[in-house]
C-alpha atoms as a PDB file:
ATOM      1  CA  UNK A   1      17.500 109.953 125.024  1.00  0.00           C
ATOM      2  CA  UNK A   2      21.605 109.349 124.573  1.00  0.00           C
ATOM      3  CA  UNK A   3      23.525 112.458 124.746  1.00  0.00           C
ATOM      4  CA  UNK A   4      24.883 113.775 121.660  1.00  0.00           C
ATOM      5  CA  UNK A   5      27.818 116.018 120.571  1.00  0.00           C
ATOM      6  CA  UNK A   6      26.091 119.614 119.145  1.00  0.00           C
ATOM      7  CA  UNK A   7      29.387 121.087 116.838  1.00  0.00           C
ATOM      8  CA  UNK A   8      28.517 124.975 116.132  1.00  0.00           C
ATOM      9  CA  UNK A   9      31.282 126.933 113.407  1.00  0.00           C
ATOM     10  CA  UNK A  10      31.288 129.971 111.721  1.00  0.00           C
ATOM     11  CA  UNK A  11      32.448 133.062 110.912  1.00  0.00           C
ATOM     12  CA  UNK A  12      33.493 135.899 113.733  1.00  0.00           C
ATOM     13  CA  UNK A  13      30.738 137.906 115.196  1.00  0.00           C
ATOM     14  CA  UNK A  14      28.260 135.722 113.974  1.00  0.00           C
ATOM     15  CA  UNK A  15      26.825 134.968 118.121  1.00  0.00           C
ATOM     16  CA  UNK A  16      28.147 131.849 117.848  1.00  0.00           C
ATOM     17  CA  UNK A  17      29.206 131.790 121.579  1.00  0.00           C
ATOM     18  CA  UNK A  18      25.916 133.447 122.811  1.00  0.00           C
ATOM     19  CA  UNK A  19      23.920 130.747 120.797  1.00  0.00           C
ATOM     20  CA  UNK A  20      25.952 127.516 122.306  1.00  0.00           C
ATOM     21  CA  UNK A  21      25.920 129.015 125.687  1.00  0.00           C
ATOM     22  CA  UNK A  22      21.863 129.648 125.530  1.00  0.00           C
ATOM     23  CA  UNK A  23      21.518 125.991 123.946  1.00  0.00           C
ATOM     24  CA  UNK A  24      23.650 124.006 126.510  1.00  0.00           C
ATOM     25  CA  UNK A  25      21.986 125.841 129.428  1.00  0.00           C
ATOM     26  CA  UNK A  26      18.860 125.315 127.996  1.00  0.00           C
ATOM     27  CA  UNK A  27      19.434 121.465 127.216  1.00  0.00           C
ATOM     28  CA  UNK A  28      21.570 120.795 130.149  1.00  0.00           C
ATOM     29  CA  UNK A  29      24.661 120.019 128.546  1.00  0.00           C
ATOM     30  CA  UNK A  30      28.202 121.100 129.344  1.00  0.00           C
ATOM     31  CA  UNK A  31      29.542 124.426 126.846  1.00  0.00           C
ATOM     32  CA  UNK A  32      33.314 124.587 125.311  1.00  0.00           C
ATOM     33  CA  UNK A  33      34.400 128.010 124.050  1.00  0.00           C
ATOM     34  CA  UNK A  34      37.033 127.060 121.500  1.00  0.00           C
ATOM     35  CA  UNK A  35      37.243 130.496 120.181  1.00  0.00           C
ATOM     36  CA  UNK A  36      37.783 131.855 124.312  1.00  0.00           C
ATOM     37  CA  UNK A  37      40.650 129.057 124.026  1.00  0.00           C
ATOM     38  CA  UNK A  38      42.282 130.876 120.932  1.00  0.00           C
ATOM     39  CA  UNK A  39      41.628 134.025 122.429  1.00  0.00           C
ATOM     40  CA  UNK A  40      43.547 133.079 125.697  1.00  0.00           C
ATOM     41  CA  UNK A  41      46.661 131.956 123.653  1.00  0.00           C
ATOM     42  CA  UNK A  42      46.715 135.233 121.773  1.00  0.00           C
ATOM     43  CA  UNK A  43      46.371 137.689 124.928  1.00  0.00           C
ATOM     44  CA  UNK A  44      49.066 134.791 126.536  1.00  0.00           C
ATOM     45  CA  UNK A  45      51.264 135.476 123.670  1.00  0.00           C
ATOM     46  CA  UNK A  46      50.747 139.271 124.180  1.00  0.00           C
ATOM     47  CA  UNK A  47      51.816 139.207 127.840  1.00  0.00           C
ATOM     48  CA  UNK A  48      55.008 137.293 127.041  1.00  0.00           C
ATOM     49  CA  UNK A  49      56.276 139.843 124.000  1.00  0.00           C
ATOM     50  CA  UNK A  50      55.580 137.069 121.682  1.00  0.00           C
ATOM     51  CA  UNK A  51      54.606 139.456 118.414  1.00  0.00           C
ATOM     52  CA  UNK A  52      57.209 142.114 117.525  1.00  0.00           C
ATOM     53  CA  UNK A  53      56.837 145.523 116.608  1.00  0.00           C
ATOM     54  CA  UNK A  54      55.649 144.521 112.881  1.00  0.00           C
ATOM     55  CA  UNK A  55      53.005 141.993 114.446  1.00  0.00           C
ATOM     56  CA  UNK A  56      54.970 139.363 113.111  1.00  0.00           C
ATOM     57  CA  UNK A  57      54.730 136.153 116.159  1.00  0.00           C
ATOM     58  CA  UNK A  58      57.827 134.728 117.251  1.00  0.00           C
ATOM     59  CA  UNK A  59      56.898 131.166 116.545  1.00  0.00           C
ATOM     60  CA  UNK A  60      59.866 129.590 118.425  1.00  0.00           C
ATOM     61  CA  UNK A  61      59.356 131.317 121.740  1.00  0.00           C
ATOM     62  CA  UNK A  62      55.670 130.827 121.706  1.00  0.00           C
ATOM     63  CA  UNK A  63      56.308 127.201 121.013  1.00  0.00           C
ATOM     64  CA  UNK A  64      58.576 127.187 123.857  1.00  0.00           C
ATOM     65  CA  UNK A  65      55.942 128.847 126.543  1.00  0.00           C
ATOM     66  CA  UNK A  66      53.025 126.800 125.540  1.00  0.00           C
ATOM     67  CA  UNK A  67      53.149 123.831 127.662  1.00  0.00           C
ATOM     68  CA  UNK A  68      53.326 126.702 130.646  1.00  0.00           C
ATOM     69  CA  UNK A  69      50.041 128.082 129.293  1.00  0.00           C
ATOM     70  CA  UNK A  70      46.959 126.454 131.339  1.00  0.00           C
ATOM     71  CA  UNK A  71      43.558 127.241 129.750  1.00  0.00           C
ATOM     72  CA  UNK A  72      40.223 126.747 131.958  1.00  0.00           C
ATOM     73  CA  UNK A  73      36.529 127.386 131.976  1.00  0.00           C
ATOM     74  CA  UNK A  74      34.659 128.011 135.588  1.00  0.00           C
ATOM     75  CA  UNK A  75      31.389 128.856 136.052  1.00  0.00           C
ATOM     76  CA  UNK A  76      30.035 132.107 137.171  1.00  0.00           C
ATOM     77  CA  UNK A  77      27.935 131.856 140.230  1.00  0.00           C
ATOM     78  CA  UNK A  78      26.100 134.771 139.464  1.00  0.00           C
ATOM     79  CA  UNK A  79      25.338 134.930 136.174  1.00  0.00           C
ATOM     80  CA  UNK A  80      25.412 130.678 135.556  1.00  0.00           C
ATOM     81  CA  UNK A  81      27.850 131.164 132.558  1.00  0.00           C
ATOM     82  CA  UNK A  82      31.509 130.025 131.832  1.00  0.00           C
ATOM     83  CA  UNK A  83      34.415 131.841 131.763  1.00  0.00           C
ATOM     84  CA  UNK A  84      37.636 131.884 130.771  1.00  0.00           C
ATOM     85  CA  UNK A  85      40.870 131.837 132.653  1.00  0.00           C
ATOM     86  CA  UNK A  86      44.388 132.011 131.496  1.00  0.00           C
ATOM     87  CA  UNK A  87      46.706 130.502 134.656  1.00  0.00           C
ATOM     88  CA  UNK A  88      44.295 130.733 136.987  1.00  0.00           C
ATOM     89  CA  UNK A  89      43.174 134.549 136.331  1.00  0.00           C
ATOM     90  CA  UNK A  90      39.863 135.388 134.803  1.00  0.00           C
ATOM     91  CA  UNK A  91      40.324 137.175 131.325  1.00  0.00           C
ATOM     92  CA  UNK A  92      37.152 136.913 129.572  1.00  0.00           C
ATOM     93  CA  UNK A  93      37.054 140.852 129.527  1.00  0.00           C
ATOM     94  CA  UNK A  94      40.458 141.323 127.989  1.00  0.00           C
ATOM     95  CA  UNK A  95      40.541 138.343 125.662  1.00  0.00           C
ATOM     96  CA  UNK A  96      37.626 140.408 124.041  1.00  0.00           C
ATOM     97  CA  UNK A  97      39.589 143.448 123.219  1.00  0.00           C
ATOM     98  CA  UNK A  98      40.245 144.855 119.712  1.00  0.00           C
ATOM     99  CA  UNK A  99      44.152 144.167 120.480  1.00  0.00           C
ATOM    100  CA  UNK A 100      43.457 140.604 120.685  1.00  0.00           C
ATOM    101  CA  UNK A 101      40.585 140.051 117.701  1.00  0.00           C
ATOM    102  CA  UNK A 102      43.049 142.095 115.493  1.00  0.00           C
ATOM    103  CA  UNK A 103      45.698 138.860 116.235  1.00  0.00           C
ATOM    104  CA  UNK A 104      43.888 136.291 117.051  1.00  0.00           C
ATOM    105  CA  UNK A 105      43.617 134.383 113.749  1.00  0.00           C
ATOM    106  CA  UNK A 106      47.494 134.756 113.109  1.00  0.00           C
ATOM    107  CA  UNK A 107      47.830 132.663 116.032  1.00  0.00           C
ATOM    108  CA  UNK A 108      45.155 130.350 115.403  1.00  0.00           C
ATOM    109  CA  UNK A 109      46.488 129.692 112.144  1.00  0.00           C
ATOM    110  CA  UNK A 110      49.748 127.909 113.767  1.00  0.00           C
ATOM    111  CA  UNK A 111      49.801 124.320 113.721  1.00  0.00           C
ATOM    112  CA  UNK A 112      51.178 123.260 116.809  1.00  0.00           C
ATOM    113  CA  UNK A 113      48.645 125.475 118.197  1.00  0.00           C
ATOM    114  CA  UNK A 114      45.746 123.875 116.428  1.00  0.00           C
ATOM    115  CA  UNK A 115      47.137 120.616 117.800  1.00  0.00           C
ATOM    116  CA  UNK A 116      47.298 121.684 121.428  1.00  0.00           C
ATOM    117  CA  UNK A 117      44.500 123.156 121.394  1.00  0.00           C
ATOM    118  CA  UNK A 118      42.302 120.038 119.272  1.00  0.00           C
ATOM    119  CA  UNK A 119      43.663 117.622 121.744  1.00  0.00           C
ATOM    120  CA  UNK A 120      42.202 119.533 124.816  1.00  0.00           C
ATOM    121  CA  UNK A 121      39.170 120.110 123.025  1.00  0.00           C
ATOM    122  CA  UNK A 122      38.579 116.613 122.200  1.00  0.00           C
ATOM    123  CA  UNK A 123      39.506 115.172 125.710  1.00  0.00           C
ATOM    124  CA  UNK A 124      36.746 117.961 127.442  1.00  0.00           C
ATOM    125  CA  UNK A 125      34.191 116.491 124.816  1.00  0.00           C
ATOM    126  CA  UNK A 126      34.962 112.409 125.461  1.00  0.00           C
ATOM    127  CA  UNK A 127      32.117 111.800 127.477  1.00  0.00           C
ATOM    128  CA  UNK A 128      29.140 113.809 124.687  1.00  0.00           C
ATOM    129  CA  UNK A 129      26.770 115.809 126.357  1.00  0.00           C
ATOM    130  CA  UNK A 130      28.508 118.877 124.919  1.00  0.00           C
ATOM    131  CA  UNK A 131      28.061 122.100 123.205  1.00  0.00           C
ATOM    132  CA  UNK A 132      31.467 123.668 121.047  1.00  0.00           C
ATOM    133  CA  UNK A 133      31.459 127.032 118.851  1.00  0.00           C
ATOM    134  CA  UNK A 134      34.783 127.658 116.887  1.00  0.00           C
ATOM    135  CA  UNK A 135      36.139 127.687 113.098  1.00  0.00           C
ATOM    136  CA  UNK A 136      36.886 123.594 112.953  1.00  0.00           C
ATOM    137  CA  UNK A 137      34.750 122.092 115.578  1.00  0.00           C
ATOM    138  CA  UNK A 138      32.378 120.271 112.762  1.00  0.00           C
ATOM    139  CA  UNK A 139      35.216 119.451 110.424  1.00  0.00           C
ATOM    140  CA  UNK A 140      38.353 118.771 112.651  1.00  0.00           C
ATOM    141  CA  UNK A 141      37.811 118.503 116.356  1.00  0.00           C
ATOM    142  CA  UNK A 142      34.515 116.466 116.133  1.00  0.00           C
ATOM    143  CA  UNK A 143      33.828 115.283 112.540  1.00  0.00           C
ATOM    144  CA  UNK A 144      31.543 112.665 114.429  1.00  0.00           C
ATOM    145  CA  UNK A 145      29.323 115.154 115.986  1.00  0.00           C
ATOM    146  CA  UNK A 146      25.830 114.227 115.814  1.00  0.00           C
ATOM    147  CA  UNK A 147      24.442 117.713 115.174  1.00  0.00           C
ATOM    148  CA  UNK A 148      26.865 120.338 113.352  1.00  0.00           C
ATOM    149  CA  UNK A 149      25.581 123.544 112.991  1.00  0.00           C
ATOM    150  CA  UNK A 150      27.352 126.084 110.731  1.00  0.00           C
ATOM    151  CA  UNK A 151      26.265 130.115 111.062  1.00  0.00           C
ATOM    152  CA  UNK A 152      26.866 132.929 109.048  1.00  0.00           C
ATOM    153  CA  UNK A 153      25.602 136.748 108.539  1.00  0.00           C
ATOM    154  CA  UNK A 154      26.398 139.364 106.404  1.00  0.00           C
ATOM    155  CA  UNK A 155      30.070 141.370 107.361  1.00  0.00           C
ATOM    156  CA  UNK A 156      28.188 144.476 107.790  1.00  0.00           C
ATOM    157  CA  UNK A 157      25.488 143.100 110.212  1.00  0.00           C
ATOM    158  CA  UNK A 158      28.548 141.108 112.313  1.00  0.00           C
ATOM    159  CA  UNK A 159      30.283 144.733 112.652  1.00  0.00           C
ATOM    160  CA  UNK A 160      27.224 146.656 113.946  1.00  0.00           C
ATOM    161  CA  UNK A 161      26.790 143.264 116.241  1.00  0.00           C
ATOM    162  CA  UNK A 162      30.728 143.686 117.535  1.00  0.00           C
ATOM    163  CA  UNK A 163      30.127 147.700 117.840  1.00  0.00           C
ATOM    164  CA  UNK A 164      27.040 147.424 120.146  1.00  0.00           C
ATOM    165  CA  UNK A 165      28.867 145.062 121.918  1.00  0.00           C
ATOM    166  CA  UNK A 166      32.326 146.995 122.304  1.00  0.00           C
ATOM    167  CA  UNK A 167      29.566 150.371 123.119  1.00  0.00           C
ATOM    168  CA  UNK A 168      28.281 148.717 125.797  1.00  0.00           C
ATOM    169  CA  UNK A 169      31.503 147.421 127.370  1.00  0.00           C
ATOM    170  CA  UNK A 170      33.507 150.520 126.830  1.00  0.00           C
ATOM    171  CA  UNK A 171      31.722 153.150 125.502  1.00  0.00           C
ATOM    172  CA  UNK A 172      34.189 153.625 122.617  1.00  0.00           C
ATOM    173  CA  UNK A 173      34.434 151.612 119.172  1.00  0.00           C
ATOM    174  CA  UNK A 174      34.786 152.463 116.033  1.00  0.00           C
ATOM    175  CA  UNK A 175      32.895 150.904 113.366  1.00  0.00           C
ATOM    176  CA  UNK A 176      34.962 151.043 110.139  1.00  0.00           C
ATOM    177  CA  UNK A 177      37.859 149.440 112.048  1.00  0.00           C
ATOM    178  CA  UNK A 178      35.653 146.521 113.368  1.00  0.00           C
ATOM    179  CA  UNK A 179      34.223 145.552 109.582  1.00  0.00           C
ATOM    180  CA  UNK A 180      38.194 145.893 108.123  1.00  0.00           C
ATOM    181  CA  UNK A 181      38.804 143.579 111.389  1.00  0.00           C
ATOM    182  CA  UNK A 182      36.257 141.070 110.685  1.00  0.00           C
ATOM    183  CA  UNK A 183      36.608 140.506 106.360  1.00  0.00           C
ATOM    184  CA  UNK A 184      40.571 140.073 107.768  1.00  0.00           C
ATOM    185  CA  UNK A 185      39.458 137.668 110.150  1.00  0.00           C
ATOM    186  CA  UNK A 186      37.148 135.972 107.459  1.00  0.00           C
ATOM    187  CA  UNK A 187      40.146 135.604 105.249  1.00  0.00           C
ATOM    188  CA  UNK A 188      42.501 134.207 107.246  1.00  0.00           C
ATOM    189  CA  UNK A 189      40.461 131.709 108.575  1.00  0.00           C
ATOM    190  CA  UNK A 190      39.346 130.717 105.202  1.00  0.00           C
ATOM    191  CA  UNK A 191      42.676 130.441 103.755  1.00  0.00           C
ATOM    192  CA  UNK A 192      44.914 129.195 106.607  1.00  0.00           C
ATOM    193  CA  UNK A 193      46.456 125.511 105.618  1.00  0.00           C
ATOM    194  CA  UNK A 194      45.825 124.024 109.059  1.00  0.00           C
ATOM    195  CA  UNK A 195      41.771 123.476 109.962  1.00  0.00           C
ATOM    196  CA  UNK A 196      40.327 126.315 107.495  1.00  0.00           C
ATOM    197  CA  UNK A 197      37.158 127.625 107.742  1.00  0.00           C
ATOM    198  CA  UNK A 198      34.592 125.653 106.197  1.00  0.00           C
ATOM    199  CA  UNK A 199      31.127 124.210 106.185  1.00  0.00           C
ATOM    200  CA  UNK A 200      31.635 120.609 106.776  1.00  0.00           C
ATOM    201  CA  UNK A 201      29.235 118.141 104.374  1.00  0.00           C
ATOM    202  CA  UNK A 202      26.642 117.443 106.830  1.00  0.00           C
ATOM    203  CA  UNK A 203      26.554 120.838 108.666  1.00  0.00           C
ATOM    204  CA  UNK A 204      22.730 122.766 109.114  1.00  0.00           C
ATOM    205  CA  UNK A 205      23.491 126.383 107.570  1.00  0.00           C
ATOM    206  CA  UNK A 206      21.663 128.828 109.732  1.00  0.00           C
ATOM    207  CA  UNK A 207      22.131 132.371 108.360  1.00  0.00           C
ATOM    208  CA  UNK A 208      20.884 134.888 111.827  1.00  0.00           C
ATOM    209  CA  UNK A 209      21.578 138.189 109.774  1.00  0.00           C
ATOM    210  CA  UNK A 210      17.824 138.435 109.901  1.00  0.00           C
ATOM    211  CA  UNK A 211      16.435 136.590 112.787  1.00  0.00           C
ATOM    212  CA  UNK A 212      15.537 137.563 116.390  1.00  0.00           C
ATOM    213  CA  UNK A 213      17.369 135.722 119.242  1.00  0.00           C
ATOM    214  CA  UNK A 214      14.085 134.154 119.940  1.00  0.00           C
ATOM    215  CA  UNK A 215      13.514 132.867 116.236  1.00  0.00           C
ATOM    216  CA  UNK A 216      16.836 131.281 116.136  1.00  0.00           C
ATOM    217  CA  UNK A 217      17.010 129.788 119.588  1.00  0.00           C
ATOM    218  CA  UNK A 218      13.831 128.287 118.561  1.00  0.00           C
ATOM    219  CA  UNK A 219      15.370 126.643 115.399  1.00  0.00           C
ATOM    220  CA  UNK A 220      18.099 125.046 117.111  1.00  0.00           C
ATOM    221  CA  UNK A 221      16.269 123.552 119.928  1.00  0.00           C
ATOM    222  CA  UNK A 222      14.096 122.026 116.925  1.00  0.00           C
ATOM    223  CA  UNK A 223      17.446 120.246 115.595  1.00  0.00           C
ATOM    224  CA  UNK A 224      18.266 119.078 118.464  1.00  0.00           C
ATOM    225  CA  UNK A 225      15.586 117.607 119.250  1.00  0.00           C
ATOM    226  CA  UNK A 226      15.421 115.822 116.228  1.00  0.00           C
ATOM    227  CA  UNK A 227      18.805 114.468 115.997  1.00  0.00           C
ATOM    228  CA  UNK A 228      18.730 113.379 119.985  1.00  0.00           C
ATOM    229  CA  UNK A 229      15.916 111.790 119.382  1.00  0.00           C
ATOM    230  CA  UNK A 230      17.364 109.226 116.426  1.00  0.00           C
ATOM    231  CA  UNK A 231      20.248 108.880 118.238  1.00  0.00           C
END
């Protein structure tokens, strides 16, 4: 059976990053958080005073700093997962906080970003054998990909799903700011000029408002064994 290239997009909150990991682990392949990547980049432009007091992103200085910005994934011994490090210091925690998801698709919606951040993408996927979750993975970064996957869920059910999460983590979130968050977030990424949002042509919906982690990790391991085993 020849490896394959799974592409997963979506909207925010959707599990997206929970599903690929599970899948890869489970199939033995290799897992790319694009969104993690995007993430880093904001909480990078956040350390170096790249948005002013309005929010708005200094596009020149950010475009200056990049090429000192190193992005990597390493796995956790413990817990057999990636994470994500931003010049050489783990910041999966903090690239998870409300201050970054509130700016996160601002700077994802920058083109020289997108390009940076497509080009790495695409050389940690040249060899297959690779699971990626983001906004564009299906439609720009791999519009080959043997199996694209697209997932959605209702706003409201993506909110409760960030607030449990947040709970857990913290102990403190507050719900009506995550929903006004996330149908921002939605927005922007379906509007942005460079790499919107969308369902490419020959992307599997799979709406998980609904399902149990068990139903859905059962669906996908049914499409990919279908398409690995015609390719």
């Amino acid at each position: 059976m020849k490896k394959i290239t799974i592409a997963v997009d979506g909207f925010s909150s959707c599990g997206k990053s929970t599903m690929a990991k599970d899948l890869a682990r489970e199939i033995g392949y290799i897992y790319i958080d694009s969104g993690a990547m995007y993430r880093a980049t904001t909480l990078f432009a956040l350390q170096n005073n790249i948005f002013d007091s309005n929010n708005e992103i200094d596009t020149s200085l950010l475009k200056e700093l990049l090429p000192s910005m190193i992005i990597s994934f390493k796995l956790n011994p413990e817990t057999k997962t990636p994470e994500t490090y931003l010049n050489n210091q783990l910041v999966e925690k903090e690239i998870r906080s409300m201050e970054v998801s509130q700016r996160v698709s601002p700077i994802a919606a920058i083109d020289f970003v997108r390009e940076e951040m497509v080009k790495q993408q695409q050389a940690m996927g040249k060899n297959k054998g690779i699971v990626m979750d983001g906004r564009d993975i299906g439609t720009t970064v791999f519009p080959n990909a043997e199996l694209k996957i697209f997932v959605t869920a209702t706003p409201q059910v993506r909110a409760q799903r960030r607030y449990d999460e947040m709970i857990a983590k913290t102990g403190k979130a507050d719900f009506n700011e995550i929903l006004k968050n996330i149908e921002e977030r939605d927005y922007i990424d379906q509007n942005r000029k460079v790499s919107p949002l969308k369902q490419a042509d020959d992307a599997l919906v799979l709406d998980n408002s609904s399902l149990t982690i068990a139903e859905q990790k059962e669906w996908l391991l049914q499409q990919f064994a279908r398409v690995a085993s015609q390719s």
